[in-house]
N, C-alpha and C. Protein backbone atom coordinates (compact mmCIF):
# COMPACT_ATOMS: atom_id res chain seq x y z
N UNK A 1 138.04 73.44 130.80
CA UNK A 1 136.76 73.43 130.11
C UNK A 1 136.58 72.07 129.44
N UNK A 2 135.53 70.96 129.22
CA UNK A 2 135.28 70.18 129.20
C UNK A 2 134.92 70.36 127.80
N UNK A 3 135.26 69.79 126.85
CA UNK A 3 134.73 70.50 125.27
C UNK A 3 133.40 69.29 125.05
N UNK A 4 133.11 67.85 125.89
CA UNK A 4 132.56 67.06 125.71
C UNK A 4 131.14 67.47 126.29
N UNK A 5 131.36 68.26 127.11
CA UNK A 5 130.00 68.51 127.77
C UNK A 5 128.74 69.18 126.84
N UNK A 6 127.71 68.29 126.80
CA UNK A 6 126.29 68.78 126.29
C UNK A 6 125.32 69.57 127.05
N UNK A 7 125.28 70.74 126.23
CA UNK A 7 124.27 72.11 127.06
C UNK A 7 122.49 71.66 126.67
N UNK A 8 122.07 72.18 127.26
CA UNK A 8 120.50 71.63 126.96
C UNK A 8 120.93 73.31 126.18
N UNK A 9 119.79 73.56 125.46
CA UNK A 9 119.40 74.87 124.72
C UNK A 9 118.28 75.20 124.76
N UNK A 10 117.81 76.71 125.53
CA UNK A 10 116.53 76.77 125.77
C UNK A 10 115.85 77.91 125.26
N UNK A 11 115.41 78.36 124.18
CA UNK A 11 114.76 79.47 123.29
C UNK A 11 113.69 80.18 123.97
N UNK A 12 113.93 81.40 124.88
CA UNK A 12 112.94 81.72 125.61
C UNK A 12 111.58 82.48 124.17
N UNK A 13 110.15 82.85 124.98
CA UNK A 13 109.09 83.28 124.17
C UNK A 13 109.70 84.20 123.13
N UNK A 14 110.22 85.30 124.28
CA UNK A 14 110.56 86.65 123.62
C UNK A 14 111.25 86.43 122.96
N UNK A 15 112.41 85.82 122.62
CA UNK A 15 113.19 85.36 121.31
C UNK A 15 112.61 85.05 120.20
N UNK A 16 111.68 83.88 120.16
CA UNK A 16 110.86 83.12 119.30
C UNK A 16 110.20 84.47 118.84
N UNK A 17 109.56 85.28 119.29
CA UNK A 17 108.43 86.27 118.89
C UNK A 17 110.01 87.23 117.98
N UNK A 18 110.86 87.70 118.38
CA UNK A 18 111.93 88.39 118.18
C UNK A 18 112.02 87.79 116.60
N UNK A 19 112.45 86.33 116.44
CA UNK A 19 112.53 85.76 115.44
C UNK A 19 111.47 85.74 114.63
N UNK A 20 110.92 85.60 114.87
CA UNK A 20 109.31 85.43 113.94
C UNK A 20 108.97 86.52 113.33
N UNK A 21 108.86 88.01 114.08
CA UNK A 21 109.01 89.24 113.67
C UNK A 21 110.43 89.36 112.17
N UNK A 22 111.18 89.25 112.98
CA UNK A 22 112.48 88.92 111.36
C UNK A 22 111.89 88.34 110.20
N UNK A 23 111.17 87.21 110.48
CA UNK A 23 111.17 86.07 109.34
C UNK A 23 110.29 87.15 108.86
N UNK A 24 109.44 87.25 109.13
CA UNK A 24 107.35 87.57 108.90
C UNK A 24 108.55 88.85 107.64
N UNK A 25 109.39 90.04 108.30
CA UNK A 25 109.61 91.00 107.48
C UNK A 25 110.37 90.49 106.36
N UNK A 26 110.97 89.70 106.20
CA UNK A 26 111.79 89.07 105.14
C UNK A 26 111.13 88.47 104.41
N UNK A 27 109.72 87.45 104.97
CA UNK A 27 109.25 86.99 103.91
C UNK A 27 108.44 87.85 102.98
N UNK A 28 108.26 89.18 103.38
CA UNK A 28 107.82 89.62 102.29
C UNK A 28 108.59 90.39 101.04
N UNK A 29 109.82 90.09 101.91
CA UNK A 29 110.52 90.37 100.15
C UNK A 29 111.21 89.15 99.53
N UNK A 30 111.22 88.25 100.16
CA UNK A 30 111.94 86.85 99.57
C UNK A 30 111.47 85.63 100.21
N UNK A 31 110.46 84.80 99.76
CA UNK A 31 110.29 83.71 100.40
C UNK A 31 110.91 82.82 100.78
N UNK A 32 112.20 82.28 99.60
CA UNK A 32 113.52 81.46 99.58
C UNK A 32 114.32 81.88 100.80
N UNK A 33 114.51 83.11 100.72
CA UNK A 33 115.91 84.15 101.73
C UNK A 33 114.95 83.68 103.30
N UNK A 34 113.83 84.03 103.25
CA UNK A 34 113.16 83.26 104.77
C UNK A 34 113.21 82.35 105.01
N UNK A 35 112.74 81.32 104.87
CA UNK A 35 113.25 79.70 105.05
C UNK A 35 114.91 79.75 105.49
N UNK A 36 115.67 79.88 104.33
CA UNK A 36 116.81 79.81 104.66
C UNK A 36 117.38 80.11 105.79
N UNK A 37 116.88 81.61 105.95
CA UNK A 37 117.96 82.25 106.99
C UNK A 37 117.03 81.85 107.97
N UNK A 38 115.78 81.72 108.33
CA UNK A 38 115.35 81.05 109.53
C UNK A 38 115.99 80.10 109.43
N UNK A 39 116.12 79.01 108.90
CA UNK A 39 117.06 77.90 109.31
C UNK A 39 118.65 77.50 109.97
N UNK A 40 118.97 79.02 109.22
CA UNK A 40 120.78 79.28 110.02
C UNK A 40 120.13 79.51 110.92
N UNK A 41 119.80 80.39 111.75
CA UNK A 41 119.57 80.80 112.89
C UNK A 41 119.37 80.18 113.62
N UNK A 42 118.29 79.14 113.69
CA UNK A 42 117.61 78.08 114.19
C UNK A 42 119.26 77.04 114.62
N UNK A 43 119.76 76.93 113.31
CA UNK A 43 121.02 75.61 113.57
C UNK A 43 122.00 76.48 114.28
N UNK A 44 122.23 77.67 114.11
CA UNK A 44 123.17 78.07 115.13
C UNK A 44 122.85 78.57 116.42
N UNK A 45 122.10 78.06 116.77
CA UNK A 45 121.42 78.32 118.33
C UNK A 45 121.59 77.12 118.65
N UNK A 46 121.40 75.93 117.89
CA UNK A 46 120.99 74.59 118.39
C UNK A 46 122.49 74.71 118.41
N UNK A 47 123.81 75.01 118.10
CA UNK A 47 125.35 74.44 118.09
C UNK A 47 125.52 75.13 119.73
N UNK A 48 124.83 76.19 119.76
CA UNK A 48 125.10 76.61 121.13
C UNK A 48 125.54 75.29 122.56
N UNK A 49 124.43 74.00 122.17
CA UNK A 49 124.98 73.29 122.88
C UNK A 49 126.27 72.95 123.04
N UNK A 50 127.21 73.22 122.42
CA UNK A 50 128.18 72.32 122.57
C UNK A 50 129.53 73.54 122.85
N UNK A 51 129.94 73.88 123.87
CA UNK A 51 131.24 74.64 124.17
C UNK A 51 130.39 76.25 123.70
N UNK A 52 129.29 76.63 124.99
CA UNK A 52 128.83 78.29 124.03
C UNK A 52 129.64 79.22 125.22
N UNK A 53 130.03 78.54 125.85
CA UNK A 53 131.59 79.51 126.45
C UNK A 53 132.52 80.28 125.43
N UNK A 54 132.93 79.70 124.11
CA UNK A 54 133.58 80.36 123.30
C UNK A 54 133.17 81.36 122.29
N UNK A 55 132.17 82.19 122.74
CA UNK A 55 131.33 83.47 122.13
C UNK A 55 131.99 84.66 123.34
N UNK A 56 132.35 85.76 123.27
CA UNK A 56 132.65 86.69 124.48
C UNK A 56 130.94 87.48 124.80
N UNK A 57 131.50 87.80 125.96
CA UNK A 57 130.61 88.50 126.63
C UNK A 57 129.82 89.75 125.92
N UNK A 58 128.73 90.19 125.92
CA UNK A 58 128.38 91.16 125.78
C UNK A 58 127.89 92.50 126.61
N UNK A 59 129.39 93.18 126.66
CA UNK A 59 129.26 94.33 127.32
C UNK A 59 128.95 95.48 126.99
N UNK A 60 127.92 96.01 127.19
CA UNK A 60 126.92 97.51 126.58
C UNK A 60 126.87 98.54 128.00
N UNK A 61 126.94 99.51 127.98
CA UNK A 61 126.81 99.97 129.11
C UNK A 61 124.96 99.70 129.51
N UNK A 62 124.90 100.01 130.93
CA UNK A 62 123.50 99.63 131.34
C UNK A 62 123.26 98.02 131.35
N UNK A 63 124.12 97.31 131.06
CA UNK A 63 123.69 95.96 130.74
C UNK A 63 124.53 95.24 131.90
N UNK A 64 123.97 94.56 133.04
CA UNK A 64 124.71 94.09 134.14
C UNK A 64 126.07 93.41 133.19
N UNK A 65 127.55 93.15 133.70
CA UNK A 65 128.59 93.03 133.30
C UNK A 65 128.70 91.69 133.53
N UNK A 66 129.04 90.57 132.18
CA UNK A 66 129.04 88.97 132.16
C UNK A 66 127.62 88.50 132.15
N UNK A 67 126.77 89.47 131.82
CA UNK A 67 125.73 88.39 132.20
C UNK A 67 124.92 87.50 130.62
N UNK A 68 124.95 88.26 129.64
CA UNK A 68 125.04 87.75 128.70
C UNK A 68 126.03 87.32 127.45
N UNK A 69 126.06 86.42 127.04
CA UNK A 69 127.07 86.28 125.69
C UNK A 69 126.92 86.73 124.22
N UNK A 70 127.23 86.83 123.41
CA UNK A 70 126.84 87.11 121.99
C UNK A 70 127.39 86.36 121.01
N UNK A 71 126.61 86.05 120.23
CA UNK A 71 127.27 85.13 119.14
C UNK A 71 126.37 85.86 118.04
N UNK A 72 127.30 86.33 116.56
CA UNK A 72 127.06 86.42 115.66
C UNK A 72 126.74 85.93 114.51
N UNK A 73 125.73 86.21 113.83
CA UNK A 73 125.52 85.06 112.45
C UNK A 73 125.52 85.77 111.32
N UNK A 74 126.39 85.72 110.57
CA UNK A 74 126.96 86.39 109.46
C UNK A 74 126.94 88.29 110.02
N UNK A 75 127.27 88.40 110.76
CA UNK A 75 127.81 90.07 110.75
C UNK A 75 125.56 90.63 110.62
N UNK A 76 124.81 89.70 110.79
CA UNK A 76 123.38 90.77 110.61
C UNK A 76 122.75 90.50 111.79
N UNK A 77 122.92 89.40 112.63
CA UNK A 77 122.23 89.07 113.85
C UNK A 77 122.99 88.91 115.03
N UNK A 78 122.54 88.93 116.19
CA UNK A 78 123.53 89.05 117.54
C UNK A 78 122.67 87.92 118.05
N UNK A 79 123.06 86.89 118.66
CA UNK A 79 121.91 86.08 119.29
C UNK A 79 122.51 86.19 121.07
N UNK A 80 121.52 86.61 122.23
CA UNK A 80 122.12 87.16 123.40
C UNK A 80 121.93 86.08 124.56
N UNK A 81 122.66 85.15 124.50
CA UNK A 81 122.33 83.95 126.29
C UNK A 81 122.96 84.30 127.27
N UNK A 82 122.53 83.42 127.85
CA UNK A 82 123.23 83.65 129.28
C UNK A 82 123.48 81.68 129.44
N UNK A 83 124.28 81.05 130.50
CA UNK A 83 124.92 80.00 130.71
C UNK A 83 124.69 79.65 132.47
N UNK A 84 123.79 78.85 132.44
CA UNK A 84 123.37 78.39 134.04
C UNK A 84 123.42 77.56 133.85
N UNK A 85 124.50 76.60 134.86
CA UNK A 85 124.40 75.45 134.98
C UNK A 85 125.11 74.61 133.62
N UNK A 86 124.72 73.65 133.40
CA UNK A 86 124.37 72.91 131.89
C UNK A 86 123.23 73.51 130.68
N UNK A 87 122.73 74.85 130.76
CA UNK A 87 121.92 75.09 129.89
C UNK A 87 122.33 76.46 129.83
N UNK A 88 122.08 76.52 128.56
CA UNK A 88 121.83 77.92 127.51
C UNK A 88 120.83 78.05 127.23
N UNK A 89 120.23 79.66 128.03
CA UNK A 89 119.31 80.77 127.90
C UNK A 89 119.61 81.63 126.63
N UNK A 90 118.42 81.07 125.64
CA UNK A 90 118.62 82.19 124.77
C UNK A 90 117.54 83.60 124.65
N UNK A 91 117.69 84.35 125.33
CA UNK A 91 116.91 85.20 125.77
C UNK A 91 116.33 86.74 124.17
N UNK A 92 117.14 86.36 123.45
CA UNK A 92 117.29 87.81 122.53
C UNK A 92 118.31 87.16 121.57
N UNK A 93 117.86 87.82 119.97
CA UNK A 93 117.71 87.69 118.86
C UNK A 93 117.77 89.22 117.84
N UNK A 94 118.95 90.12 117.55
CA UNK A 94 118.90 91.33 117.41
C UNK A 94 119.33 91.37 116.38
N UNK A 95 118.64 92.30 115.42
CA UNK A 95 118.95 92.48 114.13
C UNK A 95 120.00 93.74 114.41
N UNK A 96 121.21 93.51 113.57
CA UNK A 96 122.15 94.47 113.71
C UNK A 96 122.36 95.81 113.28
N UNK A 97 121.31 95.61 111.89
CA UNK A 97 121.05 96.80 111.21
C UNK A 97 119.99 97.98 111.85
N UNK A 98 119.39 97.30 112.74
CA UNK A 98 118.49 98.61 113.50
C UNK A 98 118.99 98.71 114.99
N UNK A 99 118.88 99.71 115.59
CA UNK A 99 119.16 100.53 116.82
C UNK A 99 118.67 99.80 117.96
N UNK A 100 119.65 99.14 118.70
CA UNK A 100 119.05 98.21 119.53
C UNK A 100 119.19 98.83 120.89
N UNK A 101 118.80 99.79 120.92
CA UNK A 101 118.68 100.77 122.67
C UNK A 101 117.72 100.93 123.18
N UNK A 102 116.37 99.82 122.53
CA UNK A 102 115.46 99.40 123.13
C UNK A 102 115.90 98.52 124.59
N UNK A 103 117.10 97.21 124.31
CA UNK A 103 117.48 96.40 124.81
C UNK A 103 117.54 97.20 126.45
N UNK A 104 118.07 97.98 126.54
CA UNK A 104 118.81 98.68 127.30
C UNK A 104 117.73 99.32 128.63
N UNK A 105 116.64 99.32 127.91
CA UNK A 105 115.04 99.62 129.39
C UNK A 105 114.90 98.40 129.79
């Protein structure tokens, strides 16, 4: 594994909308806590470039096997890519605290 190699990082719609939905509910109980935590999120997607091989797989049943990764941000969000090529697909953005068996249709 090449630890030097730079991933492009690519934030698909449905993510962005995924995220935005988060922020929009947070900012109405904390304006400070929004900014912020949009901003982790944001910077830990962007680190994705660099070695996002070292997140494991996310295996759910129903969910084709290897095809996405998961990386966690503080134990409340799952962020879900996939790895083609030189770029990271970030396809999904899941809040941990609600029932994510939407994912799964």
């Amino acid at each position: 594994m090449n630890t030097d190699q730079q991933y492009k990082v690519i934030i698909s719609d449905r993510a962005r909308r995924i995220l935005a939905s988060h922020i929009r509910f947070m900012a109405q109980v904390n304006k400070e806590a929004e900014k912020a935590k949009k901003n982790e999120i944001m910077r830990a997607m962007r680190f994705l470039n660099q070695m996002p091989q070292r997140f494991p797989f996310f295996n759910e049943l129903y969910i084709t096997p290897n095809k996405y990764r998961k990386m966690f941000i503080q134990k409340r969000y799952i962020v879900l890519y996939q790895i083609k090529d030189d770029t990271v697909y970030v396809d999904y953005i899941i809040d941990c605290r609600k029932d994510y068996a939407w994912l799964m249709n």
